[in-house]
N, C-alpha and C. Protein backbone atom coordinates (compact mmCIF):
# COMPACT_ATOMS: atom_id res chain seq x y z
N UNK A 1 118.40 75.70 92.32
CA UNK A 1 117.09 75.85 92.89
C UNK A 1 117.10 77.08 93.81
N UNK A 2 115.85 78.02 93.71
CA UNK A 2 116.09 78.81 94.65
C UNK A 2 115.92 78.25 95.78
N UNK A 3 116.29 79.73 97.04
CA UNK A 3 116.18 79.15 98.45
C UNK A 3 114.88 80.00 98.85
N UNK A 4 113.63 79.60 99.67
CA UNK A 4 112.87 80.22 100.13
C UNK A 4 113.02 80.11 101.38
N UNK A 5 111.92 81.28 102.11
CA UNK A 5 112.21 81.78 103.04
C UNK A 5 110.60 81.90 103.70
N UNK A 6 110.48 81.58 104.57
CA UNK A 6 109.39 82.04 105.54
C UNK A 6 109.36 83.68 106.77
N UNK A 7 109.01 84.31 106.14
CA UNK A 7 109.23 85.24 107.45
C UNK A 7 107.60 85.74 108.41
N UNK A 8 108.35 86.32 109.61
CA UNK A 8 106.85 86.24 110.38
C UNK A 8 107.57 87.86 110.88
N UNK A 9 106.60 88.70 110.75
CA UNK A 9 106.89 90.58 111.00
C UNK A 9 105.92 90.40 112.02
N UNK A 10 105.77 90.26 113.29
CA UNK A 10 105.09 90.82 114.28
C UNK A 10 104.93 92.38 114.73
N UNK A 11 103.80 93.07 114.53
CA UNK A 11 103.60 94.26 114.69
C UNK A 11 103.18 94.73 115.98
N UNK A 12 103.41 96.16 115.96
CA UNK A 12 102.71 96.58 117.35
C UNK A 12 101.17 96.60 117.68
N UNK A 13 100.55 97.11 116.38
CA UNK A 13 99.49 97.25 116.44
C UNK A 13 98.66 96.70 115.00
N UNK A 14 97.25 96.76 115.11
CA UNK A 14 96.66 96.29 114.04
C UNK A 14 96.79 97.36 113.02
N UNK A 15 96.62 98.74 113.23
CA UNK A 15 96.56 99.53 112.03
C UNK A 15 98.44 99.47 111.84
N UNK A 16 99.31 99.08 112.41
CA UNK A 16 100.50 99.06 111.73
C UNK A 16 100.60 98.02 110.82
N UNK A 17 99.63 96.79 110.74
CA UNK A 17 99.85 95.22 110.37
C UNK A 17 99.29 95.79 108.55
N UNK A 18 98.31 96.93 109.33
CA UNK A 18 97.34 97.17 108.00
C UNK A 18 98.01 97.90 107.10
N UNK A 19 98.79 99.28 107.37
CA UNK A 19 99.71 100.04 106.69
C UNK A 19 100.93 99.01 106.03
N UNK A 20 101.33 98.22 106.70
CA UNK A 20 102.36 97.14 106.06
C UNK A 20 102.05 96.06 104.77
N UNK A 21 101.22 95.67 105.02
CA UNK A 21 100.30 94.71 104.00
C UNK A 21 99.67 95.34 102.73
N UNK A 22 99.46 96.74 102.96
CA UNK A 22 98.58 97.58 101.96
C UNK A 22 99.97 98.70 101.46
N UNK A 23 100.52 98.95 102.11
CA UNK A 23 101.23 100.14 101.84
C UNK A 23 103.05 99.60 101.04
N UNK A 24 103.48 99.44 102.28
CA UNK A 24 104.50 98.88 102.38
C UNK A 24 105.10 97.57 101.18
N UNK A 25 103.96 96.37 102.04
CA UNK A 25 104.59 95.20 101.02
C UNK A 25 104.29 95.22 99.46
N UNK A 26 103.34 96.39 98.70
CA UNK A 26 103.24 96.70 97.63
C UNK A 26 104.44 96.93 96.75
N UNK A 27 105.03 98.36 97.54
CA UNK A 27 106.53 99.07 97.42
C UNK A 27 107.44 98.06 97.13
N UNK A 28 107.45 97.35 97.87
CA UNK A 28 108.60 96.09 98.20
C UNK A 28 108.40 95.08 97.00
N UNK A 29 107.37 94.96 96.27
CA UNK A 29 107.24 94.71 95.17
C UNK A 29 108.15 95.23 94.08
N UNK A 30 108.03 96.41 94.39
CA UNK A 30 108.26 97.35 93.06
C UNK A 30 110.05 97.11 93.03
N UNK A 31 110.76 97.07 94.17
CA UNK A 31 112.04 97.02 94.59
C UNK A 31 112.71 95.57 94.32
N UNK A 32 112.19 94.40 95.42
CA UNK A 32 113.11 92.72 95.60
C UNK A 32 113.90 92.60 94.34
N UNK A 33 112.88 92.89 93.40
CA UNK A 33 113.41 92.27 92.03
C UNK A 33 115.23 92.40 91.59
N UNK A 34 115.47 93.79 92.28
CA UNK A 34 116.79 94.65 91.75
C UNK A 34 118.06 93.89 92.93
N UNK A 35 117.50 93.27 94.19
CA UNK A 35 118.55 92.42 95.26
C UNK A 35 118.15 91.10 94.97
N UNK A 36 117.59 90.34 93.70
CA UNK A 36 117.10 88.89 93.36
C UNK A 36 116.42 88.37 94.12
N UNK A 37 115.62 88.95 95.16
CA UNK A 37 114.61 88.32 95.83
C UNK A 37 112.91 88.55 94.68
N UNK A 38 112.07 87.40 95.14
CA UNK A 38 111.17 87.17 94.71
C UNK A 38 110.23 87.39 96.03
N UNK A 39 108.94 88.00 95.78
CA UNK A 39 108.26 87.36 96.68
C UNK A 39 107.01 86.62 96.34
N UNK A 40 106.63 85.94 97.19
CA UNK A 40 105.65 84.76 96.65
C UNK A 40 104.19 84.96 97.58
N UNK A 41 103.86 86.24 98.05
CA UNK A 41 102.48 86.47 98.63
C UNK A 41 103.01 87.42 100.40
N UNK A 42 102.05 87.38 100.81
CA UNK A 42 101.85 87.87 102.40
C UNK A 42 100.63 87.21 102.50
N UNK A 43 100.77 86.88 104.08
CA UNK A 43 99.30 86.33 104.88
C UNK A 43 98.96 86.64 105.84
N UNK A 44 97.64 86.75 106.39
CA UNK A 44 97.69 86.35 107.78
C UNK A 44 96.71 85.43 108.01
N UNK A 45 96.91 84.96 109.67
CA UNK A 45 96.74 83.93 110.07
C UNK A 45 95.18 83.99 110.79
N UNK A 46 94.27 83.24 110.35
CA UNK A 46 93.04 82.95 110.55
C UNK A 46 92.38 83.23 112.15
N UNK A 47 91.93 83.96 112.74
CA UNK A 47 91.54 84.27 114.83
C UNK A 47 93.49 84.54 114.99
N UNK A 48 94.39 85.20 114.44
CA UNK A 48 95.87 85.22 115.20
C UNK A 48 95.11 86.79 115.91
N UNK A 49 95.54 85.92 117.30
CA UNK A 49 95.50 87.16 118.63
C UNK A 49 96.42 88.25 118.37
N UNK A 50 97.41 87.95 117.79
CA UNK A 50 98.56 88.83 117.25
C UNK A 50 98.37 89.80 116.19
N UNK A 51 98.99 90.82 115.48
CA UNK A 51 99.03 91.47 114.89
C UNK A 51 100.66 90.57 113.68
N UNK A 52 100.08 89.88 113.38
CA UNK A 52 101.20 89.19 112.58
C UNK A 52 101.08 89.52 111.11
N UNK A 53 102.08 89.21 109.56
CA UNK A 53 101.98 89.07 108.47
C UNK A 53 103.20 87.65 108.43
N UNK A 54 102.80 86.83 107.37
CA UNK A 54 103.53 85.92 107.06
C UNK A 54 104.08 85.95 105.36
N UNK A 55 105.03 86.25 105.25
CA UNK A 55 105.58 86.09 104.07
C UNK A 55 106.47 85.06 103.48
N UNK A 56 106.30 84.90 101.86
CA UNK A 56 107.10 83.96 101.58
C UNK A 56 107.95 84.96 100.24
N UNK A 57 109.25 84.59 100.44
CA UNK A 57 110.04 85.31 99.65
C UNK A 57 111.04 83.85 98.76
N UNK A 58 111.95 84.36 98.26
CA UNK A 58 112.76 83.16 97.97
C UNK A 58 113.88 84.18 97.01
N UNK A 59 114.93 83.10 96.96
CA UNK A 59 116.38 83.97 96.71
C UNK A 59 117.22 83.20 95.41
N UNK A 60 117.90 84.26 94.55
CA UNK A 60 118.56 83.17 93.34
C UNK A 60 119.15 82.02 94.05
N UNK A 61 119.53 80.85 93.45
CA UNK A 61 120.63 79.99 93.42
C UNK A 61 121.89 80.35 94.14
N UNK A 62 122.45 80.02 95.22
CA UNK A 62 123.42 80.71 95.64
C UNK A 62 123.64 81.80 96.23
N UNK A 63 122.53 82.50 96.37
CA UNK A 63 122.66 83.73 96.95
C UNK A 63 122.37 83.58 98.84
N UNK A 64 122.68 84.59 99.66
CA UNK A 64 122.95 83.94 101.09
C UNK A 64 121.76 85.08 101.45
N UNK A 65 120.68 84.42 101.95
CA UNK A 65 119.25 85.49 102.04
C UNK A 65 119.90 86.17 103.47
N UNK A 66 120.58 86.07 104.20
CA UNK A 66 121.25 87.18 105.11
C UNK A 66 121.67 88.44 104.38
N UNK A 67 122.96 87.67 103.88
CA UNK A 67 123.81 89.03 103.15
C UNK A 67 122.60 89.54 102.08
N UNK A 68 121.87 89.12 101.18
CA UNK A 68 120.74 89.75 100.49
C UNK A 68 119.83 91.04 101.09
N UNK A 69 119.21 89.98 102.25
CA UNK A 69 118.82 90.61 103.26
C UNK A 69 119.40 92.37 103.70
N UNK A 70 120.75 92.12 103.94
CA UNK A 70 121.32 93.35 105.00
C UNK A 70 121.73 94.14 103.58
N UNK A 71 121.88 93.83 102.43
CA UNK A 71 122.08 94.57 101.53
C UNK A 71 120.76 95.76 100.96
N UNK A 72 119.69 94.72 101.04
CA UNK A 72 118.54 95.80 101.08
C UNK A 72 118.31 96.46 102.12
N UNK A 73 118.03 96.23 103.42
CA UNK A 73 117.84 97.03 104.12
C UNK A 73 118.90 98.21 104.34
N UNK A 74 119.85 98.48 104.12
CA UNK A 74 120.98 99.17 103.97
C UNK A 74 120.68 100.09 102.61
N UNK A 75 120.05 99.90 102.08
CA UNK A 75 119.53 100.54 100.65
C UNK A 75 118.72 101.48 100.45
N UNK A 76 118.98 102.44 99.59
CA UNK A 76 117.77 103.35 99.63
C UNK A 76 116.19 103.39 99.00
N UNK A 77 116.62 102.02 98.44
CA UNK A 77 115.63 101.29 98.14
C UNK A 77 114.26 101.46 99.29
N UNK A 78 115.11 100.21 100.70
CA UNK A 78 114.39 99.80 101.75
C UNK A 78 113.68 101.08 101.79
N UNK A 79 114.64 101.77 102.20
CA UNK A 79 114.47 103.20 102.98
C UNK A 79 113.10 104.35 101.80
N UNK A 80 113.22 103.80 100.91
CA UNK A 80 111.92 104.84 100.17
C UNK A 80 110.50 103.35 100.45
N UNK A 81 111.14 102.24 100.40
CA UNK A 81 109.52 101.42 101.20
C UNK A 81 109.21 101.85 102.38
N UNK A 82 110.09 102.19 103.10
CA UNK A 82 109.58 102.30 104.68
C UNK A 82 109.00 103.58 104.77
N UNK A 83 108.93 104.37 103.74
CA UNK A 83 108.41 106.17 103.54
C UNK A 83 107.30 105.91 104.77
N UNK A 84 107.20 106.67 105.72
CA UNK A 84 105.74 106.92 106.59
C UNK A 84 105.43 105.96 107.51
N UNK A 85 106.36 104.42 107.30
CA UNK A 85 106.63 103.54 108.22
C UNK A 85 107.02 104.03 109.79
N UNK A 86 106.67 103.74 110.39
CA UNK A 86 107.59 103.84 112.02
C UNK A 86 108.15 102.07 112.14
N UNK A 87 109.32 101.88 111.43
CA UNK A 87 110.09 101.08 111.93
C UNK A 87 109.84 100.45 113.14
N UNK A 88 109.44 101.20 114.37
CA UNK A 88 109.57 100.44 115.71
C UNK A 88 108.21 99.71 115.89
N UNK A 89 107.46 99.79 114.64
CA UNK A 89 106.16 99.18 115.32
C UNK A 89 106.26 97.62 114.98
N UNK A 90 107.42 97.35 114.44
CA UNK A 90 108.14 95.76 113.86
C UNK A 90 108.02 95.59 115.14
N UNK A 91 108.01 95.32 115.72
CA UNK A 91 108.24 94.34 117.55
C UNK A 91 108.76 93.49 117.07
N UNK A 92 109.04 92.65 115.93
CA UNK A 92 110.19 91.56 115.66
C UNK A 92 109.95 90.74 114.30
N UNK A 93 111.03 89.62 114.03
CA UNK A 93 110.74 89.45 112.37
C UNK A 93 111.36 87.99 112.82
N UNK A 94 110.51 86.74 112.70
CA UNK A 94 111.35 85.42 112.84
C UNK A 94 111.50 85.17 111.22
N UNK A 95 112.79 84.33 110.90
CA UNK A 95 113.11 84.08 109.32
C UNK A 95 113.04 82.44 109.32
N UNK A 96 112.40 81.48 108.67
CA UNK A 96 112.82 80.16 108.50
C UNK A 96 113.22 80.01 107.19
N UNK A 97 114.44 79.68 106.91
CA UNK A 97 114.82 78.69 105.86
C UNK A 97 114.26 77.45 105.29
N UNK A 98 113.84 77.38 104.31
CA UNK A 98 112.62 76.29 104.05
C UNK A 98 113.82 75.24 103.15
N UNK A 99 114.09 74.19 103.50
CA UNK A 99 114.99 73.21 102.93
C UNK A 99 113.65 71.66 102.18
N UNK A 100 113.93 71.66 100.83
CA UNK A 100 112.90 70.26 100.51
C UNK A 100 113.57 69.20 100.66
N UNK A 101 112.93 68.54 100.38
CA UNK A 101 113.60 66.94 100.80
C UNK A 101 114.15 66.51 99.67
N UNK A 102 115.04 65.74 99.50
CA UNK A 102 115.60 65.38 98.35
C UNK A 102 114.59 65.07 97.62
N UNK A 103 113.47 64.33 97.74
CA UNK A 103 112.79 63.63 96.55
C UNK A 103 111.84 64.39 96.11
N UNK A 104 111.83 65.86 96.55
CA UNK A 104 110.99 67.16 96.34
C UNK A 104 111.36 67.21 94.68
N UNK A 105 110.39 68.08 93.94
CA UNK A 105 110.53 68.71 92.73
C UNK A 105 110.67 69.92 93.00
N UNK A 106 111.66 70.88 91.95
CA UNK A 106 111.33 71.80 91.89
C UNK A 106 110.40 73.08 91.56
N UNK A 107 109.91 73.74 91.90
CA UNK A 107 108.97 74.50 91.04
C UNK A 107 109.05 74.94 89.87
């Protein structure tokens, strides 16, 4: 079963939230596929005071979405998504591990 993942990219600003969602998480499309990540949408959150995106990604069978993780970003992959990005406008990235319950189905 894969493992999914919840992530939350808090931005600096709104036109950075906007360049990320439109620009960015497109790219990142074009790329996950080649480090076995999937992704399964971006959101945001309905009146969020924040400049937030919520993503859902998910990872082969066995694979450790850290080491996945630091393998792309280390990549020149990452590095041609982030083209025109300013990195620092991430103000931060929370990750949850989404675990089902045993009596869950799989997708």
């Amino acid at each position: 079963m894969r493992t999914f993942e919840l992530r939350v990219y808090t931005m600096r600003t709104k036109e950075a939230l906007n360049f990320y969602i439109n620009t960015i998480y497109p790219r990142h499309l074009q790329n996950f596929h080649l480090f076995g990540v999937q992704a399964h949408g971006i959101w945001t959150a309905k009146d969020d005071p924040a400049p937030r995106a919520f993503m859902m990604v998910s990872y082969a069978d066995g694979d450790d979405p850290g080491e996945v993780a630091q393998r792309y970003i280390q990549s020149p992959e990452a590095a041609n998504d982030a083209c025109g990005f300013d990195v620092a406008d991430i103000l931060g990235v929370e990750s949850t591990i989404l675990i089902p319950p045993a009596s869950a189905h799989p997708i």
